[in-house]
Protein backbone atom coordinates (compact mmCIF):
# COMPACT_ATOMS: atom_id res chain seq x y z
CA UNK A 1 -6.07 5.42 -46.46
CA UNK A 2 -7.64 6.32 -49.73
CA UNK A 3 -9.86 3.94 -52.18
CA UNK A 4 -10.02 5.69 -55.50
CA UNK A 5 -12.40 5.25 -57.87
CA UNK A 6 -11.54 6.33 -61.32
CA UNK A 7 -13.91 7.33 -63.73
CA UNK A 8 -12.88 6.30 -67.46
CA UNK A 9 -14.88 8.71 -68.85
CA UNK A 10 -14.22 11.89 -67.17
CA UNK A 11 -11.06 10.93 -66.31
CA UNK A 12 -12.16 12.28 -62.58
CA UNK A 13 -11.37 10.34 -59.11
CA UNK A 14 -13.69 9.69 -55.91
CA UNK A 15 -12.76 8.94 -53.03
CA UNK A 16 -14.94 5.63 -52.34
CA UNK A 17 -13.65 5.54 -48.42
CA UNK A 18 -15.45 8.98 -48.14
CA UNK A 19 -18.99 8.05 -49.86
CA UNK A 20 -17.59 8.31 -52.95
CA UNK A 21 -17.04 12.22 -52.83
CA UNK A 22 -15.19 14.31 -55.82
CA UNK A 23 -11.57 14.70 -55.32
CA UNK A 24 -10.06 15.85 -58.75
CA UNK A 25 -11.21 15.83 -62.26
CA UNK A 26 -14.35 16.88 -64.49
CA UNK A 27 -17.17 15.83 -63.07
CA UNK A 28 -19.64 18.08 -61.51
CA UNK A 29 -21.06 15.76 -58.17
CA UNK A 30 -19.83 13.26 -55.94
CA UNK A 31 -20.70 9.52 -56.78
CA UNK A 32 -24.76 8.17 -55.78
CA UNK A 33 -24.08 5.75 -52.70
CA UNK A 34 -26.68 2.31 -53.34
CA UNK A 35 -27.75 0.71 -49.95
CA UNK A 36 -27.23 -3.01 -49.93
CA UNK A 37 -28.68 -5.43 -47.73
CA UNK A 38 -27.89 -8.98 -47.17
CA UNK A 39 -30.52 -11.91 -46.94
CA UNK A 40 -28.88 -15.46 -46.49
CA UNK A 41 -26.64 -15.30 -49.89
CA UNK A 42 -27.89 -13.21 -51.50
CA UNK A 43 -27.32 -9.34 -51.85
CA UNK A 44 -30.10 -6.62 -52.69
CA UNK A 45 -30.07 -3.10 -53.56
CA UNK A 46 -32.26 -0.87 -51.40
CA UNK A 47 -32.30 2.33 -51.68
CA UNK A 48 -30.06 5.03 -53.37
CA UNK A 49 -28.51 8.25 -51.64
CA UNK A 50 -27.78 10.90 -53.67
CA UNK A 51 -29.15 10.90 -57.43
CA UNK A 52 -27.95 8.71 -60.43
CA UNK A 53 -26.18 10.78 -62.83
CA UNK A 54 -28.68 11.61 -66.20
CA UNK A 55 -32.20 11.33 -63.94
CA UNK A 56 -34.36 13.82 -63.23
CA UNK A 57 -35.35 11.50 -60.16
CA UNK A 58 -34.52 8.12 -58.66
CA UNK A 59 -37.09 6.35 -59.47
C-alpha cells in the first residue's frame, strides 16, 4: 500500500511508506526523513536523514 506525497510545486510524488523516495515527477532527490521523538506529550525533532532541499548542510 502506497502513501503519496505530492509536491505542489514540482508537481512530483514520493512515496512516504518508502522514506519518502522519488517515484514520478521533477524533482531531482528523494524527500529528507526528520527523526521524531516523543517525551510525555510532547513531540521533538531530532535529527534529519538525508539533506533539506536549498542547504549546503543541515545545520
Amino acid at each position: 500500500h502506497k502513501m503519496l506525497g505530492p509536491c505542489p510545486c514540482h508537481y512530483s510524488r514520493f512515496d512516504l511508506s518508502k522514506g519518502g523516495l522519488l517515484i514520478l515527477g521533477q524533482a531531482t532527490q528523494s524527500l529528507p526523513q526528520i527523526t521524531l521523538e516523543a517525551r510525555g506529550d510532547e513531540i521533538y525533532a531530532t535529527g534529519v536523514t538525508g539533506l533539506i532541499y536549498g542547504y549546503a548542510s543541515n545545520i
